[in-house]
Protein backbone atom coordinates (compact mmCIF):
# COMPACT_ATOMS: atom_id res chain seq x y z
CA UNK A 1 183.46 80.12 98.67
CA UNK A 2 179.97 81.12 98.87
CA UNK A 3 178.54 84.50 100.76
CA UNK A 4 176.10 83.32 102.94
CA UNK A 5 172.34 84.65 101.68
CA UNK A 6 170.62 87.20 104.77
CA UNK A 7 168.16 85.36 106.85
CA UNK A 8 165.00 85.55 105.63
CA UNK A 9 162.26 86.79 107.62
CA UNK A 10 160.55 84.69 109.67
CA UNK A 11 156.63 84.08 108.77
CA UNK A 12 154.19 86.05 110.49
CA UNK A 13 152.73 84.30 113.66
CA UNK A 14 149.88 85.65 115.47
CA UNK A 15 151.13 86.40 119.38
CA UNK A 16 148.77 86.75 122.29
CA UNK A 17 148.93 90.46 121.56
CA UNK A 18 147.52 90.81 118.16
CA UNK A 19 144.46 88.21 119.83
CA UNK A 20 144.29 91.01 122.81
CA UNK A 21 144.23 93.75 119.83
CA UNK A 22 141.50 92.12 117.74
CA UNK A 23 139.23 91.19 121.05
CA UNK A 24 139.66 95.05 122.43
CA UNK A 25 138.73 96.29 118.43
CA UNK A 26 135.89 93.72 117.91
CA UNK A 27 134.21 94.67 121.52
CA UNK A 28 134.74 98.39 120.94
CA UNK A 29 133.38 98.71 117.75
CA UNK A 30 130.21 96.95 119.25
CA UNK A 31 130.06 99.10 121.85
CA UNK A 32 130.49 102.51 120.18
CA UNK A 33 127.52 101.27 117.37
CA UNK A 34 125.34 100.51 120.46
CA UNK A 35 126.00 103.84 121.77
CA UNK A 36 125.16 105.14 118.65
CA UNK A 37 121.89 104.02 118.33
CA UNK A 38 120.99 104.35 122.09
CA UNK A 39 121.46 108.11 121.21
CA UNK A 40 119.70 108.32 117.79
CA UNK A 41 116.99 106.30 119.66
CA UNK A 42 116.98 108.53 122.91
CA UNK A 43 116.97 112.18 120.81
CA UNK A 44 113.98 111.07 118.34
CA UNK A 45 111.36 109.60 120.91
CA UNK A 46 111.35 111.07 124.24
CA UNK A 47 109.28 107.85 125.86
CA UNK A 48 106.24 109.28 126.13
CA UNK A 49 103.83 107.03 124.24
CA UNK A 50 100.66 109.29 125.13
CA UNK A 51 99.94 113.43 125.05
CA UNK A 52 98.22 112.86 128.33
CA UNK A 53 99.68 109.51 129.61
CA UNK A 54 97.92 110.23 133.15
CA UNK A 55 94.65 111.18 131.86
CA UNK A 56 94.97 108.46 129.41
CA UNK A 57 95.52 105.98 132.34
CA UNK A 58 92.19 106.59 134.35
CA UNK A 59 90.24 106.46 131.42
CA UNK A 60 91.75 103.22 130.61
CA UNK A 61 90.99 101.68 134.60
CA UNK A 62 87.71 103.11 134.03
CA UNK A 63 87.09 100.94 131.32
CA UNK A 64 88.64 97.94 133.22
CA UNK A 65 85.87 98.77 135.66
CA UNK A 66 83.27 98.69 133.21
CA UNK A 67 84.44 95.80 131.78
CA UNK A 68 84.31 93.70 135.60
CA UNK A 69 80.96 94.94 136.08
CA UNK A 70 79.77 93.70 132.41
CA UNK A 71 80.80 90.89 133.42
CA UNK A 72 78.88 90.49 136.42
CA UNK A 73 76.31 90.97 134.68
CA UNK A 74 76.50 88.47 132.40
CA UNK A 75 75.38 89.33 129.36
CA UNK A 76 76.00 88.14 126.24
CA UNK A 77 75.89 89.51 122.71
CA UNK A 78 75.50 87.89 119.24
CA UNK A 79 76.03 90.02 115.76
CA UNK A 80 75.50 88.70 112.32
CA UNK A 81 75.51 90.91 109.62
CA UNK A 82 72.22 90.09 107.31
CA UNK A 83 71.27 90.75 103.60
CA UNK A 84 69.03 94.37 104.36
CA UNK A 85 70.79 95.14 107.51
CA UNK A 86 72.08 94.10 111.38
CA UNK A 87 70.80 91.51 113.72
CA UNK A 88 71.30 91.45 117.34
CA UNK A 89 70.78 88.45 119.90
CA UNK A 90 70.58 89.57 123.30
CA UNK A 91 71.38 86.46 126.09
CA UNK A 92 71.29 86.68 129.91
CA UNK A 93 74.01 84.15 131.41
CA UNK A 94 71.35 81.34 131.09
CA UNK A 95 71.14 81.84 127.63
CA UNK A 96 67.73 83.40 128.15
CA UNK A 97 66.48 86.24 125.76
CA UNK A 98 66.57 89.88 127.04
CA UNK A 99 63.80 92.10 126.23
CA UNK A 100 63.00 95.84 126.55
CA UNK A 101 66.42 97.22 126.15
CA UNK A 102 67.54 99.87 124.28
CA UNK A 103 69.87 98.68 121.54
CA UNK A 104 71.95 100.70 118.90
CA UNK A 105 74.88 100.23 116.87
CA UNK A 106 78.02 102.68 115.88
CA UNK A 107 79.28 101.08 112.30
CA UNK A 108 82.49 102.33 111.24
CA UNK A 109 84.82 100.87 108.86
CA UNK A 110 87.45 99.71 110.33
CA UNK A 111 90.93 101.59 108.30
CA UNK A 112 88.34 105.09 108.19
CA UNK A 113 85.81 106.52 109.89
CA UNK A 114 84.12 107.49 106.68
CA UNK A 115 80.47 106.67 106.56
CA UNK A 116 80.38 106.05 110.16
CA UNK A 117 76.62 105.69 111.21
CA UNK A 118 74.68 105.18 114.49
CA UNK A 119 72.08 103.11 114.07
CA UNK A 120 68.73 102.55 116.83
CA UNK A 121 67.87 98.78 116.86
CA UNK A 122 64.42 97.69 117.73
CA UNK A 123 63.08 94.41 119.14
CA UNK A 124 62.07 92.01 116.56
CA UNK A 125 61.75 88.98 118.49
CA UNK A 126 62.43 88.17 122.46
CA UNK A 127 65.72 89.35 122.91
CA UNK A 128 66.58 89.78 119.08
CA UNK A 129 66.98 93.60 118.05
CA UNK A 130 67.13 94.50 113.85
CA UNK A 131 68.09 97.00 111.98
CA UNK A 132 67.66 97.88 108.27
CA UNK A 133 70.91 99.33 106.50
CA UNK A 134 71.82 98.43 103.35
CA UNK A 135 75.83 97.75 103.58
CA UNK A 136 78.74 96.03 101.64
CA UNK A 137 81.78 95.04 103.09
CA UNK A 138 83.73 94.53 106.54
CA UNK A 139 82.06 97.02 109.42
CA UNK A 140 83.29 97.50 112.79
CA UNK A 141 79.85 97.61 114.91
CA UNK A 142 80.00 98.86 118.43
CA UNK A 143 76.84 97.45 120.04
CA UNK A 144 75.55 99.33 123.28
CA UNK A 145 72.58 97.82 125.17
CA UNK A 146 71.45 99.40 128.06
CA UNK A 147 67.63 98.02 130.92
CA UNK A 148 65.60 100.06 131.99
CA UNK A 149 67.62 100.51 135.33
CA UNK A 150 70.50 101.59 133.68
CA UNK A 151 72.45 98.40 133.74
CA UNK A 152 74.62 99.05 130.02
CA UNK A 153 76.21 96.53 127.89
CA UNK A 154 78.57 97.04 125.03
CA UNK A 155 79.98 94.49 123.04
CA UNK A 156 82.34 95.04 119.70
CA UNK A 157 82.57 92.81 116.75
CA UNK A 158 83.61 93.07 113.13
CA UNK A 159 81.18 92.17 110.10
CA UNK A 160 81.26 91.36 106.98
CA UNK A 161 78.62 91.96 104.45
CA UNK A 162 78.13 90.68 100.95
C-alpha cells in the first residue's frame, strides 16, 4: 500500500487583491514623489521673479507706450556695421530720408558690458548718419534718433564686424 504524498501547494495566482495592492502602491508612490518636489520647488523659489515686480511692471507698460507711439511714427532704421566704423539709414514710412536728427549709438557686447561705448553719429548723406570706430566682432548697438521737436526713435540691432 502506498501513503498518499501531501498536496502540493497550489501555484501562485494573482487575485483582484494583489491588482488593488499594486494600483494603490504604484499611484502612491507617484503621488508622494510629486509632493516631494512641489515642496523642494516651493521652499527654494518663493515666485517672485523680480526685486520690484510692481515697479518693474510700469516701467515695462511704459515702454509698450513708447513702442505704440514709435510706431506711429513710422520710422524706420537700417544698421550695417562698416570696415572704419557704423552706418545709419534713417527712413520715414515712405521710405524717404530723414535729416537733421540727432543720432548716437550705445555698443555693447552682447555676453559683457566691457568696452561699452556711446558713440554721436553725424549726417553724412540725407538721412544716412556715420560714425568712425574701429571694431571687431559681434556688437549690440542701441540706436537713438531723436527731431528737432522731440519726436525720439530707438531701434536695436546686433552687428558683426570683421
Amino acid at each position: 500500500m502506498t501513503v498518499p504524498s501531501k498536496p502540493s501547494k497550489p501555484p501562485f495566482a494573482v487575485k483582484g487583491w494583489h491588482v488593488a495592492a499594486g494600483v494603490v502602491a504604484f499611484f502612491a508612490l507617484v503621488i508622494s514623489v510629486d509632493a516631494a518636489f512641489l515642496v523642494m520647488a516651493y521652499r527654494t523659489h518663493p515666485g517672485q521673479v523680480a526685486p520690484r515686480p510692481y515697479e518693474a511692471g510700469l516701467i515695462y507698460n511704459a515702454e509698450l507706450e513708447r513702442l505704440r507711439v514709435q510706431d506711429a511714427l513710422g520710422w524706420r532704421a537700417g544698421a550695417e556695421a562698416r570696415a572704419n566704423g557704423l552706418n545709419v539709414l534713417m527712413q520715414d514710412r515712405e521710405g524717404r530720408p530723414l535729416t537733421g536728427l540727432k543720432v548716437s549709438a550705445t555698443l555693447q557686447r552682447p555676453a559683457t558690458e566691457q568696452g561699452r561705448a556711446v558713440v554721436a553719429l553725424k549726417e553724412e548723406a540725407p538721412g544716412r548718419y556715420g560714425a568712425d570706430r574701429a571694431l571687431s566682432g559681434v556688437w549690440d548697438a542701441r540706436i537713438e534718433a531723436t527731431d528737432s521737436t522731440g519726436r525720439s526713435f530707438i531701434a536695436e540691432r546686433r552687428l558683426t564686424w570683421p
